[in-house]
Protein backbone atom coordinates (compact mmCIF):
# COMPACT_ATOMS: atom_id res chain seq x y z
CA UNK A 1 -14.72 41.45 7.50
CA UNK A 2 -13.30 40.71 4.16
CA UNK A 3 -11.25 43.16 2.44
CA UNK A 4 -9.70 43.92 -1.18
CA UNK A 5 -6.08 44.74 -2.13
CA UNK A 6 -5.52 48.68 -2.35
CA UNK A 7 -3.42 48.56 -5.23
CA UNK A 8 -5.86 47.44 -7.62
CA UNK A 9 -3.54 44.93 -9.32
CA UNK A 10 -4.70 41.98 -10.80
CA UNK A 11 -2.17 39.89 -9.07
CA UNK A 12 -3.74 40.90 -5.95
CA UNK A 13 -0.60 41.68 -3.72
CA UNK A 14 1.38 43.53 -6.16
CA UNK A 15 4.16 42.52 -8.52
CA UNK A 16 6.17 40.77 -6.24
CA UNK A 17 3.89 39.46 -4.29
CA UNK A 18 4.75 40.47 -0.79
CA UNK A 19 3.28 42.81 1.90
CA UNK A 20 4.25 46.08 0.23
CA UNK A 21 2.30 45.05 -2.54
CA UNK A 22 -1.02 46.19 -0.29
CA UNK A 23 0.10 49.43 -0.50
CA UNK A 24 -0.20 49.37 2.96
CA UNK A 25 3.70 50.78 4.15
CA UNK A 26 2.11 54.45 3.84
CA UNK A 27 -0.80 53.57 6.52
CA UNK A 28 0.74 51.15 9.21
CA UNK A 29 4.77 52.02 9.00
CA UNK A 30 6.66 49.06 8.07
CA UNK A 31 9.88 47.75 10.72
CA UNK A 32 13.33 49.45 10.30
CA UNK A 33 16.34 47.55 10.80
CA UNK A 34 17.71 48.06 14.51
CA UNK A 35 20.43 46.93 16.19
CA UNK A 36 19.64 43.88 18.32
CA UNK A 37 20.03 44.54 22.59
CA UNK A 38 23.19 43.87 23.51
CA UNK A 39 24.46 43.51 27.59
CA UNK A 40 24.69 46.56 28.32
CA UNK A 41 21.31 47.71 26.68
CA UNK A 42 19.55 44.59 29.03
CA UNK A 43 21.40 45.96 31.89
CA UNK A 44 19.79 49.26 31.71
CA UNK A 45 16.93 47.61 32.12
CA UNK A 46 17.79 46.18 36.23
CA UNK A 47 18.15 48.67 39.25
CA UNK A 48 20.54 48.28 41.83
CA UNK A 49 18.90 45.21 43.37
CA UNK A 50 18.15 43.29 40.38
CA UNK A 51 14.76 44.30 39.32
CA UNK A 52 13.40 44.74 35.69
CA UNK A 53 11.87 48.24 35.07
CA UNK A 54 9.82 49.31 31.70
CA UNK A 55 9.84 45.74 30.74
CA UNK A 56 7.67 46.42 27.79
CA UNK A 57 9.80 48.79 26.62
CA UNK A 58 12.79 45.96 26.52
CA UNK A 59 10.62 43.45 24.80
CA UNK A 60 9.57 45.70 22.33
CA UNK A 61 13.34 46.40 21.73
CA UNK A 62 13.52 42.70 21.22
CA UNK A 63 10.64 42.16 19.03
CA UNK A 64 12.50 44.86 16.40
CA UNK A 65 16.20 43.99 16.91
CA UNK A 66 16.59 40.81 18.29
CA UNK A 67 19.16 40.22 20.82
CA UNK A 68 23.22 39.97 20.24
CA UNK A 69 24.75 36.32 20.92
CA UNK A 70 25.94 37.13 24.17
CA UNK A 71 22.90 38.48 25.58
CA UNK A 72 21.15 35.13 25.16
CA UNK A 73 22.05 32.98 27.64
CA UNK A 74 21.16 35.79 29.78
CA UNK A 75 17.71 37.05 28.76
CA UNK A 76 16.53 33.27 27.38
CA UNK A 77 15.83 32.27 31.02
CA UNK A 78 13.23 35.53 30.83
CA UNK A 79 11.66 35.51 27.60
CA UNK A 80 10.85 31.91 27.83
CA UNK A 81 9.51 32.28 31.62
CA UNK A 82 11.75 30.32 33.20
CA UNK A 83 12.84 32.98 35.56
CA UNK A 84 10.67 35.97 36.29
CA UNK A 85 11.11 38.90 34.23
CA UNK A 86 7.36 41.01 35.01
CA UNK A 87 6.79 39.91 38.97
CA UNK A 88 9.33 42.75 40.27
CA UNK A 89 11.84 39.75 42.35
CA UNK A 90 15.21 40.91 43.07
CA UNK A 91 18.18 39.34 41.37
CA UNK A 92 18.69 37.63 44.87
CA UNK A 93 15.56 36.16 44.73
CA UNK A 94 15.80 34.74 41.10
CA UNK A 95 19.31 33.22 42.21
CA UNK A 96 17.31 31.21 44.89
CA UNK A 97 14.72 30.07 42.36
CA UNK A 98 17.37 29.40 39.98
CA UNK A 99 19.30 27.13 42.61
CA UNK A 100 15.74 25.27 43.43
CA UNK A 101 15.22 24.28 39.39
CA UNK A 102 18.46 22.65 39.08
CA UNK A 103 18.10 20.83 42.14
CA UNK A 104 14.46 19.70 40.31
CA UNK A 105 16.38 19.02 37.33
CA UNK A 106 18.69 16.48 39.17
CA UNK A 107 15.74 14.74 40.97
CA UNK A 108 13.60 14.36 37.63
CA UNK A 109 17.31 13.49 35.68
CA UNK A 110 17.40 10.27 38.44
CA UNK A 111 14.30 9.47 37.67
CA UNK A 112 15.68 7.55 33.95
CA UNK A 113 19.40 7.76 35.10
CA UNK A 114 18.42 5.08 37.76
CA UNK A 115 16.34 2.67 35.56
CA UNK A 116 18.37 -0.36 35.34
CA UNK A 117 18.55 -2.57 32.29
CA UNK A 118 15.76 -5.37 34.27
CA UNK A 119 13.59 -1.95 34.78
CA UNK A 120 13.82 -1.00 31.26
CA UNK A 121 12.72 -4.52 29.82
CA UNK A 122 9.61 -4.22 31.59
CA UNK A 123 8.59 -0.11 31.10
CA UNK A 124 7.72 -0.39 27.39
CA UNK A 125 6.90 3.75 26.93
CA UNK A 126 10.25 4.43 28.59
CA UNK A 127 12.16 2.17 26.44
CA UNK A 128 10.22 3.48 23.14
CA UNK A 129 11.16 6.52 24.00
CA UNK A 130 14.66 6.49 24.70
CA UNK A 131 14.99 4.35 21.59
CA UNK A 132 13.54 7.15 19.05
CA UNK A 133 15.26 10.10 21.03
CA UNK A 134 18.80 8.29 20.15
CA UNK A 135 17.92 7.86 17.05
CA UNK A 136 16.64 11.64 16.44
CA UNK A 137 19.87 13.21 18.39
CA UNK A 138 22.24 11.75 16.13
CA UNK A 139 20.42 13.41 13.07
CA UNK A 140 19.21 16.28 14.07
CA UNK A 141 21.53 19.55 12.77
CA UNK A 142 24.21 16.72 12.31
CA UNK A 143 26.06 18.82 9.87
CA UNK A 144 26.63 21.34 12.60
CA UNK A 145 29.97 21.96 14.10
CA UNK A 146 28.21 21.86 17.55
CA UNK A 147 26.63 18.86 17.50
CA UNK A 148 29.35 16.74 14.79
CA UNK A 149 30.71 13.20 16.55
CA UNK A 150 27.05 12.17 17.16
CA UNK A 151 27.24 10.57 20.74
CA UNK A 152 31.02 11.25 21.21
CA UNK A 153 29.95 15.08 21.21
CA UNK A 154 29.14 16.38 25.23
CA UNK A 155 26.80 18.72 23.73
CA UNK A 156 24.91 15.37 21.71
CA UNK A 157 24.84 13.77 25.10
CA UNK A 158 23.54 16.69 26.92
CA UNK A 159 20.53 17.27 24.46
CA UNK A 160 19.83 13.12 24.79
CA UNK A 161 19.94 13.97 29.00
CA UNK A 162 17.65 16.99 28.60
CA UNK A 163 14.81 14.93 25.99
CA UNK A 164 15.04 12.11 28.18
CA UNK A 165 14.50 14.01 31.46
CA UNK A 166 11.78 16.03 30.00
CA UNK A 167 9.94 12.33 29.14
CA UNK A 168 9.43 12.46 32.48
CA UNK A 169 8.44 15.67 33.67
CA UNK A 170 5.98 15.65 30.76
CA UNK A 171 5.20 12.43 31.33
CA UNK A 172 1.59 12.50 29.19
CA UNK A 173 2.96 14.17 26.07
CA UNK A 174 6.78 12.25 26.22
CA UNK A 175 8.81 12.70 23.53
CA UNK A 176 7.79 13.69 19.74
CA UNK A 177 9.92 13.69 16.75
CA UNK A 178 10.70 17.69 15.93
CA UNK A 179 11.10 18.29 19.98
CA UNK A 180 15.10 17.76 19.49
CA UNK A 181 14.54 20.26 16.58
CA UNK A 182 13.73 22.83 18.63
CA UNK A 183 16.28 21.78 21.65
CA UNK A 184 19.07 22.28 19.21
CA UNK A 185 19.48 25.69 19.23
CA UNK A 186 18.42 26.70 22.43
CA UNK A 187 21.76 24.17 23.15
CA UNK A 188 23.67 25.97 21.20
CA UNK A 189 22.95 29.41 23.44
CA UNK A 190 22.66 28.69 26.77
CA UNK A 191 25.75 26.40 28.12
CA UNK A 192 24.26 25.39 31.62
CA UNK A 193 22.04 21.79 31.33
CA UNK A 194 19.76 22.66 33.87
CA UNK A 195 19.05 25.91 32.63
CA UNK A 196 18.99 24.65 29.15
CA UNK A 197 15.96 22.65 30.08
CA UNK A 198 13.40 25.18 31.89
CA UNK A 199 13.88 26.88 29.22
CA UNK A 200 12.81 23.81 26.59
CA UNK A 201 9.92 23.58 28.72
CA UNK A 202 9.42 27.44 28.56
CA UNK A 203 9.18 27.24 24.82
CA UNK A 204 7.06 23.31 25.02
CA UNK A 205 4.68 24.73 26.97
CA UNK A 206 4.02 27.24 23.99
CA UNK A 207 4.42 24.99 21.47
CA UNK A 208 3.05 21.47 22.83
CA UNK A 209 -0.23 21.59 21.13
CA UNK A 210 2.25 20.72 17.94
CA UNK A 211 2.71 17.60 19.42
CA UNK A 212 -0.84 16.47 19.97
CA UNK A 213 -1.24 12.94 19.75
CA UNK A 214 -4.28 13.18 17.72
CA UNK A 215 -2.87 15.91 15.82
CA UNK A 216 -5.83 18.67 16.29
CA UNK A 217 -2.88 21.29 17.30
CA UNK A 218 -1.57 21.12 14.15
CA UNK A 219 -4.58 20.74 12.11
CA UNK A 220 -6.09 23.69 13.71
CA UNK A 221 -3.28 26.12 12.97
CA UNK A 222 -3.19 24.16 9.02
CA UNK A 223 -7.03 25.59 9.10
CA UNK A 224 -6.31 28.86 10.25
CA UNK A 225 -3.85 29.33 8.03
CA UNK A 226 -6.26 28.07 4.93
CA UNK A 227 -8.43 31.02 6.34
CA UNK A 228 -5.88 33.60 6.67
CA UNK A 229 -4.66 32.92 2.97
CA UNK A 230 -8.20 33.53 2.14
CA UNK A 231 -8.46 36.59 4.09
CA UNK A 232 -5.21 38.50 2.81
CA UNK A 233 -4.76 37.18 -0.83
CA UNK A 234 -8.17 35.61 -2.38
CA UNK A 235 -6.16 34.99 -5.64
CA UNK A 236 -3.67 32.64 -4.36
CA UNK A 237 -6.12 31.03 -1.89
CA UNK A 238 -8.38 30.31 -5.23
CA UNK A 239 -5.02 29.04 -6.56
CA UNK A 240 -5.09 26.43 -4.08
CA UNK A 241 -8.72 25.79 -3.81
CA UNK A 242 -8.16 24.73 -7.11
CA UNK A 243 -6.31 21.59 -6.43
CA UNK A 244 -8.00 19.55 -3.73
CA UNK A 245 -4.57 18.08 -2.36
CA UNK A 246 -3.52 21.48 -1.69
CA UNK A 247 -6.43 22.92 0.31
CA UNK A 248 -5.09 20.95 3.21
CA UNK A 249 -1.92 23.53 3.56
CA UNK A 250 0.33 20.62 4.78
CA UNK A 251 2.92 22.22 2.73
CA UNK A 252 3.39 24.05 5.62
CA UNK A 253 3.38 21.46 8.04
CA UNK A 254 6.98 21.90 8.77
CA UNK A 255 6.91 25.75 9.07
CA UNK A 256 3.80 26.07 11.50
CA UNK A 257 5.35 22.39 13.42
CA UNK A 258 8.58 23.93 14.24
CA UNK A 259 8.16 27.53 13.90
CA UNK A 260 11.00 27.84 10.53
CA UNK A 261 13.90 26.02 12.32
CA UNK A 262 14.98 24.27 9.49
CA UNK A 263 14.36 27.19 7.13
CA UNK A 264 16.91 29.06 8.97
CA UNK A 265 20.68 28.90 10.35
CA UNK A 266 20.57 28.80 13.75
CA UNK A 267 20.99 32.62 14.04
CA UNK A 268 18.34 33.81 11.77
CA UNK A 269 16.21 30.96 13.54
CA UNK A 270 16.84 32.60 17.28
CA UNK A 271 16.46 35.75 15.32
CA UNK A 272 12.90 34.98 14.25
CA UNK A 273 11.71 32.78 17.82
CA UNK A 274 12.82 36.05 19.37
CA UNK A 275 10.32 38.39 18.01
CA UNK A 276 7.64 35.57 17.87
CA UNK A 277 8.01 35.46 22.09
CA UNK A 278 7.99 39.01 22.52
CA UNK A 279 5.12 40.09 20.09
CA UNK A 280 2.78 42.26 21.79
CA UNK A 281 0.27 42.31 19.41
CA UNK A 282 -0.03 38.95 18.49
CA UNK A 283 0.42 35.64 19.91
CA UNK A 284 0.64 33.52 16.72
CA UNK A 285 2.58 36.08 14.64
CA UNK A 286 4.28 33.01 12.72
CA UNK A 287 0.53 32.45 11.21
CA UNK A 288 1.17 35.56 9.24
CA UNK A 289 5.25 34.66 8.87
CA UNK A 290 3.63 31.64 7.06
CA UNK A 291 1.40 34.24 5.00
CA UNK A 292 3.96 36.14 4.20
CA UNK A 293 6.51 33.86 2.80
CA UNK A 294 3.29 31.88 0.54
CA UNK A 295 3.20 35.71 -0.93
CA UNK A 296 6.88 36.05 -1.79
CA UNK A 297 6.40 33.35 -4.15
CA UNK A 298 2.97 33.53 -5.13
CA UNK A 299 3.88 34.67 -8.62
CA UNK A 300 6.07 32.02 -9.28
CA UNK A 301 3.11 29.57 -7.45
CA UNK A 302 0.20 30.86 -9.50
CA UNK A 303 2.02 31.35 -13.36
CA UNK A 304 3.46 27.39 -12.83
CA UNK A 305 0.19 26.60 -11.70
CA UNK A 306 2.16 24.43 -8.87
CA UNK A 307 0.58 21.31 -7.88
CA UNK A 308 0.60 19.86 -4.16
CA UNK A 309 4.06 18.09 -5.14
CA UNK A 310 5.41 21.16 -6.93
CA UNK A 311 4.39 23.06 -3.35
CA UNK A 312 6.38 20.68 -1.20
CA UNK A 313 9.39 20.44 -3.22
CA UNK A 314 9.11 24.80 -3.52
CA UNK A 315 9.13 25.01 0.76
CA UNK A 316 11.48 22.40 1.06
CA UNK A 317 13.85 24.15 -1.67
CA UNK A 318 13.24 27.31 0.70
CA UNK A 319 15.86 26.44 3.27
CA UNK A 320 18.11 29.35 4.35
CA UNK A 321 16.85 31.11 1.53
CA UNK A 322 13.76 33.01 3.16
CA UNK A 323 14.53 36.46 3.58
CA UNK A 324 13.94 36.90 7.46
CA UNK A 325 13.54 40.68 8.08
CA UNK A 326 11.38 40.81 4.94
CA UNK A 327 9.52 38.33 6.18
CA UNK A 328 8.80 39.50 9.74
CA UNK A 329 8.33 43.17 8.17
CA UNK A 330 5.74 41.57 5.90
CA UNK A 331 4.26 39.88 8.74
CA UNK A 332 3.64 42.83 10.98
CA UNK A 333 1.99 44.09 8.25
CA UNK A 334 -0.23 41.65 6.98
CA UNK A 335 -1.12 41.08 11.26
CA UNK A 336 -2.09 44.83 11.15
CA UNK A 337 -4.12 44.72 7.86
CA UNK A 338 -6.23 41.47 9.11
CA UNK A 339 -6.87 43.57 12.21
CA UNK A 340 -10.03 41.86 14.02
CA UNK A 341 -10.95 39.39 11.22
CA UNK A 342 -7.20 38.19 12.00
CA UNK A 343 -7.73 37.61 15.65
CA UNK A 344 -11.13 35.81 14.73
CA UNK A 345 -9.55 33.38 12.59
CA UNK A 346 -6.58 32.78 15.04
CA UNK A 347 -9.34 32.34 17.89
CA UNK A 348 -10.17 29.31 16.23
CA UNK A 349 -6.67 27.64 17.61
CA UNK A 350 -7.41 26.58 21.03
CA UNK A 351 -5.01 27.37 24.04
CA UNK A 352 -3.82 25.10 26.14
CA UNK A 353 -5.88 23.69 28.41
């Protein structure tokens, strides 16, 4: 049900705004730093033949530390199902599914790579398609050593290969601008193309209601979110009640959309995906990332009375300047605190079919 701040203030979450303001460290615990899993840690994990053992003892290792930068090809594959991490297979086994995907990958990569030019004149979604994702590729984290040279870069050409070949194994849903967002960095980790793209559709098939064509994904979690505002700080969800532009939340569009990937350098980014995939307790933990960041700056939101515009140009300003373990601390937190009114309001985003 609905609840009150514990600290009495009258700015509701405390001075500054954010999750410690509810007075609420002293009750739930609030995350410690730890070191992310390196190899070695992951390897600890695997008996002799390959198998995982006290898997959610690993993923809760994850969830808190992250993973280092050259555990992540490795453990990618895993956390975004792509190769089995809970079903008890043998290394041996996962090698054999492994070398049955890529062959997959080839067949559905043929399925564009063959279209000639008279083809493509006469498939109008296919040629739509191909024509926005070479637009997007060349833009997207152009600034990037990784992907600089637009389409003289390999690793450009790969993501263009990978968006265009998932086109067609997703034939219904296509390709969406923000999708090469969120290819970009799993590029950046995991060097293998066919690997690289069961693992995009690993992490599509959590995040394709964002790319609804009519939009209810989205508006759904930009409802939830209204509600969860109104749940964990009444003051700043009067603040926007106030202003009818703003009671739409679509000053978070890009947040909830692509789960903070342009708020963050690519590390912080995997830093953050990482403990939203292995969250036990919640399985839209960035609803409350979104809360939490809104309360960092709700002071500064609610004494400049900031309009819808003011709102935009504040997120957008908020690029790589979010404090990320703050954030995620925060969001624990807040999760915690909402407790059963949390998972009511998040029940209202529906699952994929």
């Amino acid at each position: 049900g609905h609840f009150e701040f514990l600290d009495g203030d009258a700015n509701g979450a405390g001075a500054e705004g954010g999750a410690a303001g509810l007075g609420l460290d002293c009750c739930l615990g609030s995350r410690t730093q730890v070191d992310p899993v390196n190899v070695q840690d992951f390897e600890g994990y695997v008996d002799s033949e390959g198998r995982f053992r006290d898997v959610d003892s690993l993923l809760r290792k994850v969830f808190e530390g992250g993973c280092s930068p050259s555990l992540r090809p490795r453990i990618y594959p895993f956390l975004l199902g792509y190769l089995d991490l809970k079903g008890g297979t043998t290394a041996r086994e996962r090698e054999a599914r492994r070398r049955k995907k890529h062959q997959e990958y080839e067949q559905i990569k043929g399925q564009w790579a063959t279209i000639s030019e008279d083809q493509a004149r006469r498939f109008s979604k296919y040629r739509e398609r191909k024509i926005q994702i070479e637009k997007d590729i060349v833009r997207t984290d152009s600034s990037h050593l990784f992907f600089k040279g637009k389409m003289a870069n390999e690793n450009v050409r790969r993501m263009r290969r990978i968006l265009l070949a998932y086109g067609f194994y997703n034939f219904d849903l296509g390709y969406c601008q923000g999708m090469s967002d969120l290819l970009a960095p799993l590029l950046y980790v995991i060097p293998d193309e066919a690997d690289c793209f069961w693992c995009f559709v690993g992490l599509m098939d959590k995040m394709e209601r964002n790319f609804d064509q009519d939009q209810s994904g989205m508006h759904n979690q930009l409802l939830a979110l209204r509600k969860l505002v109104q749940l964990l700080d009444p003051q700043l969800f009067a603040h926007f009640e106030c202003q009818e532009q703003c009671q739409n939340y679509l000053f978070c569009y890009r947040w909830l959309l692509l789960h903070f990937k342009r708020e963050f350098a690519f590390d912080d980014c995997l830093r953050l995906w990482e403990s939203l995939w292995t969250c036990a307790f919640c399985d839209q933990l960035h609803m409350y990332v979104c809360v939490a960041v809104l309360q960092q700056f709700r002071r500064k939101i609610i004494e400049a009375d900031m309009s819808f515009d003011d709102l935009v140009l504040l997120t957008n300003e908020l690029s790589y300047r979010i404090p990320l373990e703050e954030s995620l601390r925060n969001a624990e937190i807040l999760c915690k605190f909402a407790g059963d009114a949390g998972q009511q309001v998040l029940a209202t985003i529906a699952p994929l079919e």
